[in-house]
PDB file of N, CA and C in Angstrom:
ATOM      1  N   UNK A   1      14.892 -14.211  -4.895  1.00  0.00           N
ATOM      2  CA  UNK A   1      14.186 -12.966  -5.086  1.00  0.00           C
ATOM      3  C   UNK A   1      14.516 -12.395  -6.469  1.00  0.00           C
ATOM      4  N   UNK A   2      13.435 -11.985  -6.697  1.00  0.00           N
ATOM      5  CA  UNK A   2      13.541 -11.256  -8.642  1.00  0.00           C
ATOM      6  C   UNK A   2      13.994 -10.156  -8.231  1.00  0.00           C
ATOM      7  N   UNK A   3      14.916  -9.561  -9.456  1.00  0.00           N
ATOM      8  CA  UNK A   3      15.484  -8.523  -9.125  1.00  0.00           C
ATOM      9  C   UNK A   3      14.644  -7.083 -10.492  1.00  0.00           C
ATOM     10  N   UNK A   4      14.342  -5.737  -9.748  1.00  0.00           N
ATOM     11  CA  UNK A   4      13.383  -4.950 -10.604  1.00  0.00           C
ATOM     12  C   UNK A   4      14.284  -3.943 -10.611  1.00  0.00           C
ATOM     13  N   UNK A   5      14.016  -3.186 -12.064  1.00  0.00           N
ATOM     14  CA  UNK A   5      14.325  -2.084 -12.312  1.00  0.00           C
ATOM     15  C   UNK A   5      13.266  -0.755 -12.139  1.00  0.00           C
ATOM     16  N   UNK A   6      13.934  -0.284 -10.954  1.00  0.00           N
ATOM     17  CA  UNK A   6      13.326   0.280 -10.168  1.00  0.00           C
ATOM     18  C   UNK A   6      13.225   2.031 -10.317  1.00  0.00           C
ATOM     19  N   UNK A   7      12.166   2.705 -10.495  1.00  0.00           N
ATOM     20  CA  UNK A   7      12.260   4.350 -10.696  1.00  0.00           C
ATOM     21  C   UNK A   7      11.824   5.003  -9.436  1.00  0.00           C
ATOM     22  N   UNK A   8      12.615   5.848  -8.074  1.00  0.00           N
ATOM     23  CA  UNK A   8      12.177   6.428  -7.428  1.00  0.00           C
ATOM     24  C   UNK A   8      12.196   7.834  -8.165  1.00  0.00           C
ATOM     25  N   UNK A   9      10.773   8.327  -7.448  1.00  0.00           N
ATOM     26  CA  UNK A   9      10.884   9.796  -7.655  1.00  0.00           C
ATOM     27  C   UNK A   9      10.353  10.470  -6.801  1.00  0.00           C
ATOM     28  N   UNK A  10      11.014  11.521  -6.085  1.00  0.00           N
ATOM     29  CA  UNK A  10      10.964  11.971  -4.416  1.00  0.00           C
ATOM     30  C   UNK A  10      11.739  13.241  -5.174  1.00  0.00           C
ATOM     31  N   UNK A  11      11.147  14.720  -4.541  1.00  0.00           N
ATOM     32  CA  UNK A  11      11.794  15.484  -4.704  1.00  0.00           C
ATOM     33  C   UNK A  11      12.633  16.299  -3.430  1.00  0.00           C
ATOM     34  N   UNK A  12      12.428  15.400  -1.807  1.00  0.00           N
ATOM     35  CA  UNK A  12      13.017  15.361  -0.910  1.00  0.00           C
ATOM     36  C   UNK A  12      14.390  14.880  -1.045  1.00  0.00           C
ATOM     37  N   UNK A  13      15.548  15.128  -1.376  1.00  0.00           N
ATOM     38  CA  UNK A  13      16.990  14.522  -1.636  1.00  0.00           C
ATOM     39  C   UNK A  13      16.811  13.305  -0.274  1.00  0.00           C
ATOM     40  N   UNK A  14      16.786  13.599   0.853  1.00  0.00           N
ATOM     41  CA  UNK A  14      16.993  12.657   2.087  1.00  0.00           C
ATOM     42  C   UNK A  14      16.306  11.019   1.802  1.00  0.00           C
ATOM     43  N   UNK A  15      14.788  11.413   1.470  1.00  0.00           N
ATOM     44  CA  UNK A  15      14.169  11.048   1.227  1.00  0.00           C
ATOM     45  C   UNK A  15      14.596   9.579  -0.021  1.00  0.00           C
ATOM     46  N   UNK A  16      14.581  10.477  -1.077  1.00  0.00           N
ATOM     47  CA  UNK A  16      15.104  10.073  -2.343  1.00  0.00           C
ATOM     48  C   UNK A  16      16.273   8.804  -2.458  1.00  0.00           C
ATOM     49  N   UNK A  17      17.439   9.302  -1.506  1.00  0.00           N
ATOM     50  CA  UNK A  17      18.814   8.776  -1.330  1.00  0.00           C
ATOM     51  C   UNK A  17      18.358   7.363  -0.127  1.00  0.00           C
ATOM     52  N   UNK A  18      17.600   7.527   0.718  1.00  0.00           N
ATOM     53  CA  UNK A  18      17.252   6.633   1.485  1.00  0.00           C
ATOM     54  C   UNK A  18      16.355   5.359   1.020  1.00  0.00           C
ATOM     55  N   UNK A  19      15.776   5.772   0.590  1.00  0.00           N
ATOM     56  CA  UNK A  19      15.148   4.675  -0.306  1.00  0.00           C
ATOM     57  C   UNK A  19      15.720   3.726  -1.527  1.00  0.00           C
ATOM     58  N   UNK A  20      16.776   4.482  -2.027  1.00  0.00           N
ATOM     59  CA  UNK A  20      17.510   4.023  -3.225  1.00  0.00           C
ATOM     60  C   UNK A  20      18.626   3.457  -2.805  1.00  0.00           C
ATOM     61  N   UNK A  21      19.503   3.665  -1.464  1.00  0.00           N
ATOM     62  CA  UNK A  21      20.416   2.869  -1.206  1.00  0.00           C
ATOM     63  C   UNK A  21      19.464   1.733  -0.297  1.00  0.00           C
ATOM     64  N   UNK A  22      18.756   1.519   0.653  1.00  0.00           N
ATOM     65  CA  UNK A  22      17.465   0.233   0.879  1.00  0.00           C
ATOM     66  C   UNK A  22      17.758  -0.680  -0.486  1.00  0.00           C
ATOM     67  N   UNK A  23      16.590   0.185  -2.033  1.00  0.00           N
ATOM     68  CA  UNK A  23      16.417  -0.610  -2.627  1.00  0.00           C
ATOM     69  C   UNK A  23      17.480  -1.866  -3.199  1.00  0.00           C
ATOM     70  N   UNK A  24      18.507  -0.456  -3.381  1.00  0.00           N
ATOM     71  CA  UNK A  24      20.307  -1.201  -4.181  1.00  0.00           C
ATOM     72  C   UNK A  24      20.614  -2.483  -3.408  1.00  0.00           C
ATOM     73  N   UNK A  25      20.683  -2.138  -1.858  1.00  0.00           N
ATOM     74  CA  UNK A  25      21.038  -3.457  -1.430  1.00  0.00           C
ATOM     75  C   UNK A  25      20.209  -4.502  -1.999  1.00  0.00           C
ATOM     76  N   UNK A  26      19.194  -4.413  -1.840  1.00  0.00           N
ATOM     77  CA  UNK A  26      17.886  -5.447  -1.833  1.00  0.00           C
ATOM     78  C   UNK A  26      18.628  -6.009  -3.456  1.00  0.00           C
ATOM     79  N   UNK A  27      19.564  -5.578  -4.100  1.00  0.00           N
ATOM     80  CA  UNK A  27      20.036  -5.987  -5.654  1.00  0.00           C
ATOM     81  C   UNK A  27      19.467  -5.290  -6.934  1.00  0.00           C
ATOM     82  N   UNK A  28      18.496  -4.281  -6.817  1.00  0.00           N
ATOM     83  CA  UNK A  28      17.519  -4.262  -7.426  1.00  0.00           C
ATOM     84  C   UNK A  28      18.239  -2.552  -8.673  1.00  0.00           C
ATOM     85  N   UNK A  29      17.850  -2.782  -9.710  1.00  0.00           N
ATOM     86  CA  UNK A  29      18.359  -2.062 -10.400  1.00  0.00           C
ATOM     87  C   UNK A  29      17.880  -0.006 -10.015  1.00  0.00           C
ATOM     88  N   UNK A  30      18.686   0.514  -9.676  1.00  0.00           N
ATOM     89  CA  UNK A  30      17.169   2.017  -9.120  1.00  0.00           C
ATOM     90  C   UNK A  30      18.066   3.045  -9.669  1.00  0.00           C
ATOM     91  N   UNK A  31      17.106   4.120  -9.866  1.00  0.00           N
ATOM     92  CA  UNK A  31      17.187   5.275 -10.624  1.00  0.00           C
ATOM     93  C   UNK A  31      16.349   6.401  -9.700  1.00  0.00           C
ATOM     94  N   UNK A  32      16.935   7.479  -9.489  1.00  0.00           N
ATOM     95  CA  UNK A  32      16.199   8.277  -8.419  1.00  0.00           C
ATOM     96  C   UNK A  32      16.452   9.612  -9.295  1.00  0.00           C
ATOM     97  N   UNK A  33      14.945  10.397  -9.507  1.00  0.00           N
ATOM     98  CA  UNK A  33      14.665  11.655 -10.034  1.00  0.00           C
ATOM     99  C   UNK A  33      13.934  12.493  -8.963  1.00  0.00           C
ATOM    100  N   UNK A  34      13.613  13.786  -9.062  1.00  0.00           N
ATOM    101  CA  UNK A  34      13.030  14.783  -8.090  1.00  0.00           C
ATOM    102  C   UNK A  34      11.670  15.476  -8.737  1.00  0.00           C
ATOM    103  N   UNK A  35      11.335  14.859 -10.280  1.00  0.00           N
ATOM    104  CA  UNK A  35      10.470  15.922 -10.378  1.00  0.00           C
ATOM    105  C   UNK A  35       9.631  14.597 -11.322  1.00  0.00           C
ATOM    106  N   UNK A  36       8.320  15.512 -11.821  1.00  0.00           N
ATOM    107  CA  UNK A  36       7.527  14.018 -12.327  1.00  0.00           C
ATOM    108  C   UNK A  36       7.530  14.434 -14.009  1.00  0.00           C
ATOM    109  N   UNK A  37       8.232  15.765 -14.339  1.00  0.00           N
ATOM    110  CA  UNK A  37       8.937  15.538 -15.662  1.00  0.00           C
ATOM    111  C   UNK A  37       9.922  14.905 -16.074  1.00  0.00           C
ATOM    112  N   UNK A  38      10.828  14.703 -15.131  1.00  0.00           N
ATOM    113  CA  UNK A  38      11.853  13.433 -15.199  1.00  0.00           C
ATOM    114  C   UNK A  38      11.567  12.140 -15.071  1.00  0.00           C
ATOM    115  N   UNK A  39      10.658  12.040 -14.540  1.00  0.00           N
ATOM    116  CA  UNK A  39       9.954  10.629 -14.209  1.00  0.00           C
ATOM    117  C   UNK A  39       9.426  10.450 -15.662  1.00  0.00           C
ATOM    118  N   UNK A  40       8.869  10.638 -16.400  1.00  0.00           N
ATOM    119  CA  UNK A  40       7.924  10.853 -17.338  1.00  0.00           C
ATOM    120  C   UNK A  40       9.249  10.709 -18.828  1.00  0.00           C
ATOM    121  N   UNK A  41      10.396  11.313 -18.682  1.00  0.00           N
ATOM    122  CA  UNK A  41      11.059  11.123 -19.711  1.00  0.00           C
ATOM    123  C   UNK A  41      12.395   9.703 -19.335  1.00  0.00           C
ATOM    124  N   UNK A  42      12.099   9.625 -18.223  1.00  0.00           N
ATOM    125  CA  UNK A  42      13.170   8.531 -18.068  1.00  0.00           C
ATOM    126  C   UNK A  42      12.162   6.977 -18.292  1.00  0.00           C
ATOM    127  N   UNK A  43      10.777   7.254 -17.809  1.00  0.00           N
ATOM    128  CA  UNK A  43      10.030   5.781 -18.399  1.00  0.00           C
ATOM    129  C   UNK A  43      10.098   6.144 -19.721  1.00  0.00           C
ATOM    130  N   UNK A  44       9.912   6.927 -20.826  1.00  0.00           N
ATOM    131  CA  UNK A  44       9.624   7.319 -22.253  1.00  0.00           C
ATOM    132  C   UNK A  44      11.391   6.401 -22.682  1.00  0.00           C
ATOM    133  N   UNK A  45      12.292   6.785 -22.404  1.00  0.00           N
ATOM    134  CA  UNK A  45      13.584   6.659 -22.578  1.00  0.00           C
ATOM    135  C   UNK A  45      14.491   5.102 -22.194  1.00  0.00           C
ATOM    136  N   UNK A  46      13.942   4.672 -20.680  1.00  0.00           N
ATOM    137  CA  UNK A  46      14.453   3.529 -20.143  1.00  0.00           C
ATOM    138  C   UNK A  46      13.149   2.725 -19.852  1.00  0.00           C
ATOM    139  N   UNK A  47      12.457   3.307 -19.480  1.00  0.00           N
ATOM    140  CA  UNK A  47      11.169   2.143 -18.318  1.00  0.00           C
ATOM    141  C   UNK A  47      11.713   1.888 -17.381  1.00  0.00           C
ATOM    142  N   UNK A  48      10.785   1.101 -16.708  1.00  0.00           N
ATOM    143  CA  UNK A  48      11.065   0.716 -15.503  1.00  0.00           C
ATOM    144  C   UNK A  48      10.002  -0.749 -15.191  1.00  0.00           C
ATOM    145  N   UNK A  49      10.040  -1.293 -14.366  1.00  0.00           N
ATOM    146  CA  UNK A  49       9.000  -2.597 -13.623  1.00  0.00           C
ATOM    147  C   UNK A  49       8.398  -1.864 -13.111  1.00  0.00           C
ATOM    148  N   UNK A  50       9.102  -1.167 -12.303  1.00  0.00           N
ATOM    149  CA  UNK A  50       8.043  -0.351 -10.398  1.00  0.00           C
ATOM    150  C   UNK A  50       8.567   1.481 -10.218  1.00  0.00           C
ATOM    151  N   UNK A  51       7.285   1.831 -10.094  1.00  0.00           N
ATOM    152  CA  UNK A  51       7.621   3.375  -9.723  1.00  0.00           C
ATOM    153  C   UNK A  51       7.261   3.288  -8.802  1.00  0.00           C
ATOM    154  N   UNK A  52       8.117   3.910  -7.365  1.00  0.00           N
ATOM    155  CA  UNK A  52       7.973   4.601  -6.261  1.00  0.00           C
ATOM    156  C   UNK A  52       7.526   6.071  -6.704  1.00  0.00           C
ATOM    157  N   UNK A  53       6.454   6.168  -5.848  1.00  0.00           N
ATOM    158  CA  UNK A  53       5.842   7.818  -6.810  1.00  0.00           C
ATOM    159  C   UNK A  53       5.383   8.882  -5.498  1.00  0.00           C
ATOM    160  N   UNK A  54       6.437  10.014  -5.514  1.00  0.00           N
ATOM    161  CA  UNK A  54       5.764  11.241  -4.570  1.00  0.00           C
ATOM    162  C   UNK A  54       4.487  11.679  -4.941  1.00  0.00           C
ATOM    163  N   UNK A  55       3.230  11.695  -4.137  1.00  0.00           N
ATOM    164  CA  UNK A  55       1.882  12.280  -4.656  1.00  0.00           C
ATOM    165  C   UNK A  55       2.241  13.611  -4.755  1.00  0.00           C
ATOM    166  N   UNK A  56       3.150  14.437  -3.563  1.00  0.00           N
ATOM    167  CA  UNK A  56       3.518  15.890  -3.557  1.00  0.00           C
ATOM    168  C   UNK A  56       4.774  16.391  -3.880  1.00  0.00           C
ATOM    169  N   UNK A  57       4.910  16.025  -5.263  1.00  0.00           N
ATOM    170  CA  UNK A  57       5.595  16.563  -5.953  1.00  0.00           C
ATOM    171  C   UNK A  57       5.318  18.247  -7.017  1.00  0.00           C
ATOM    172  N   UNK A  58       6.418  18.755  -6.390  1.00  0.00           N
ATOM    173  CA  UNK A  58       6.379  20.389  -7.440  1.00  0.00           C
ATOM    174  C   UNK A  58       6.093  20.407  -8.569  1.00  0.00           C
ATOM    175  N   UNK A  59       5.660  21.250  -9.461  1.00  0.00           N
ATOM    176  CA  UNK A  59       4.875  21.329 -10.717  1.00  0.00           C
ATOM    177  C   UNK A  59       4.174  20.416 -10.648  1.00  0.00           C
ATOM    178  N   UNK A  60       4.299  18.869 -11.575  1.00  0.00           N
ATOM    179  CA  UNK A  60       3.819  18.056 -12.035  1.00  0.00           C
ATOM    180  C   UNK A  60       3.751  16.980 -10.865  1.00  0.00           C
ATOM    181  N   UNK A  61       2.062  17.415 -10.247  1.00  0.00           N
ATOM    182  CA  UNK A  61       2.246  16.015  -9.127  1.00  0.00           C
ATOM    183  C   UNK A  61       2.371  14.311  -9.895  1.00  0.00           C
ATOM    184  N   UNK A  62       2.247  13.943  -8.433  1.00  0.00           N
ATOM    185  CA  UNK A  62       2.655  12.777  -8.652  1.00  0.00           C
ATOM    186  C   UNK A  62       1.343  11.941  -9.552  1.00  0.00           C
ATOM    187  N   UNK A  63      -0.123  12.499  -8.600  1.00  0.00           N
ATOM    188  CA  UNK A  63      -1.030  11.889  -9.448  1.00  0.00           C
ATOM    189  C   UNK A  63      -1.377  12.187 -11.168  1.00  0.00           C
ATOM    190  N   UNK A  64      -0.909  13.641 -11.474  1.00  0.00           N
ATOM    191  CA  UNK A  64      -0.788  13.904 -12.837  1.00  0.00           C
ATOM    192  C   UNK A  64       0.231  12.838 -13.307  1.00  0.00           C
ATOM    193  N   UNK A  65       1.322  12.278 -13.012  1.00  0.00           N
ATOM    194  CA  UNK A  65       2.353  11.296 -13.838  1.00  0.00           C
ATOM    195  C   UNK A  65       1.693  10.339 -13.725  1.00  0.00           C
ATOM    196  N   UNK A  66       0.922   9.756 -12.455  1.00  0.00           N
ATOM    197  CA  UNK A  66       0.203   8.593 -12.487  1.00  0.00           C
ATOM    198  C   UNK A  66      -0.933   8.389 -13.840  1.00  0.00           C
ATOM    199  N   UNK A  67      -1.724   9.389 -13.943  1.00  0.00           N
ATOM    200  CA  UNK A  67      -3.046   9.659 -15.077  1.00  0.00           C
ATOM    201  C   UNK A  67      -1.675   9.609 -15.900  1.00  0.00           C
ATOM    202  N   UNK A  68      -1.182   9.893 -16.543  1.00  0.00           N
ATOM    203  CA  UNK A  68      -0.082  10.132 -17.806  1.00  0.00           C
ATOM    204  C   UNK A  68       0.394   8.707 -17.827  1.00  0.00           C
ATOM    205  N   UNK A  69       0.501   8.481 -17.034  1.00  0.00           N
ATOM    206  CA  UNK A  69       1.733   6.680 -17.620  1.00  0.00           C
ATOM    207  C   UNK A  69       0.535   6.027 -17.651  1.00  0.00           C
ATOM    208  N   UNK A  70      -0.746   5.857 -17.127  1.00  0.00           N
ATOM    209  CA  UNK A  70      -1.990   5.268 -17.394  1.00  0.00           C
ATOM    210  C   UNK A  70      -2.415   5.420 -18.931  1.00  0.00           C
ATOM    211  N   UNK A  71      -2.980   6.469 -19.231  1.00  0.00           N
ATOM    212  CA  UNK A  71      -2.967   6.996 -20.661  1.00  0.00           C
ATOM    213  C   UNK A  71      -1.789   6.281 -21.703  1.00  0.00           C
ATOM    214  N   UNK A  72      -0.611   6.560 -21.382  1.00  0.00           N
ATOM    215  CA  UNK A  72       0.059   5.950 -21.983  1.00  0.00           C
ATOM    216  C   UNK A  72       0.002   4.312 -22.336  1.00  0.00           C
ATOM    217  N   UNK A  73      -0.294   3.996 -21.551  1.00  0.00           N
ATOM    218  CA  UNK A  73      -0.135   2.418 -21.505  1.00  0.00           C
ATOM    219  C   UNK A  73       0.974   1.627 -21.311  1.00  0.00           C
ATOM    220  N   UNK A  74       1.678   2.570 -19.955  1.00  0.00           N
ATOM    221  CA  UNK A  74       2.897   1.839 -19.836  1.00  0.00           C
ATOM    222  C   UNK A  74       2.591   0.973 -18.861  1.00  0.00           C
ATOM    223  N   UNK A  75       3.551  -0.404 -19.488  1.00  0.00           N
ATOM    224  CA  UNK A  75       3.322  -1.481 -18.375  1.00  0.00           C
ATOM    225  C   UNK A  75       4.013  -1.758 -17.109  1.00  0.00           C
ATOM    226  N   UNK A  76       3.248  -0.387 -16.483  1.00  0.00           N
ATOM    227  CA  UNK A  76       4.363  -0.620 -15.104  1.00  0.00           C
ATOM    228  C   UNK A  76       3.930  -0.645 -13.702  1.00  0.00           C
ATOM    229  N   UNK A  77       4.141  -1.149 -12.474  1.00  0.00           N
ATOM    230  CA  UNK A  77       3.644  -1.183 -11.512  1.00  0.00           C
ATOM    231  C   UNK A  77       3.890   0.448 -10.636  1.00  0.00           C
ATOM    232  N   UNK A  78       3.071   0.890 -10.400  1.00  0.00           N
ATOM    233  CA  UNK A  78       3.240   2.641  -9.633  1.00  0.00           C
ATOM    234  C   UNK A  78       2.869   2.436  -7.963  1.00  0.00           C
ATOM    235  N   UNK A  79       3.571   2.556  -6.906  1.00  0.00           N
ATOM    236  CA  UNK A  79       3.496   2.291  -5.638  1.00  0.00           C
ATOM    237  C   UNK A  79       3.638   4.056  -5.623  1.00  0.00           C
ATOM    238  N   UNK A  80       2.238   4.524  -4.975  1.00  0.00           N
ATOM    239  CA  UNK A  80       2.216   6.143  -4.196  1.00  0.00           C
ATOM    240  C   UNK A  80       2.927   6.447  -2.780  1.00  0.00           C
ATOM    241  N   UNK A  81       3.606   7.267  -3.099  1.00  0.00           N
ATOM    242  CA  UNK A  81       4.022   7.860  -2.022  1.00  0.00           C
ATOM    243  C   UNK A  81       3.343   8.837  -1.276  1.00  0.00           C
ATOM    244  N   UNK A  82       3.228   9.168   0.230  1.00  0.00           N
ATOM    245  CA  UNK A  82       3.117  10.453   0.737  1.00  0.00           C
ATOM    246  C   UNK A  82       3.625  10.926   2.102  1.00  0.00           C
ATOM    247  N   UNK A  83       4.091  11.793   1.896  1.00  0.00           N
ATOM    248  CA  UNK A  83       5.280  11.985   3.354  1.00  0.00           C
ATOM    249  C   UNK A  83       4.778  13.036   4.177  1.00  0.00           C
TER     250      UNK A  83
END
């Protein structure tokens, strides 16, 4: 199994922490933020392979970061969330 560097962003802590210790085992490199301005400066800063993405996220939803890393042209895979 390939191993990905992985960006959750969940602004549910439970949520957030559950998914990121899953992913860790699985080997996989992960980074967990709460808001989709952090999301947005940590791909600008690190990247990522795969975003796990809250659609209902505060301020800046999830689909606004989605249109934004599109625009951008980052090459990354975005899996939507909705809880």
């Amino acid at each position: 199994m390939r191993h990905l560097s992985i960006l959750v962003v969940e602004d549910e802590p439970a949520l957030g922490d559950l998914l990121k210790i899953h992913l860790l085992r699985e080997g996989h490199q992960v980074t967990w933020v709460a808001s989709g301005e952090e999301a947005l400066a940590h791909l600008d800063r690190d990247g990522a392979e795969l975003v796990f993405l809250d659609i209902g996220l505060p301020g800046l939803s999830g689909l606004e970061v989605l249109q934004r890393i599109r625009r951008a042209g980052k090459p990354v895979e975005v899996i939507l969330m909705t809880a």
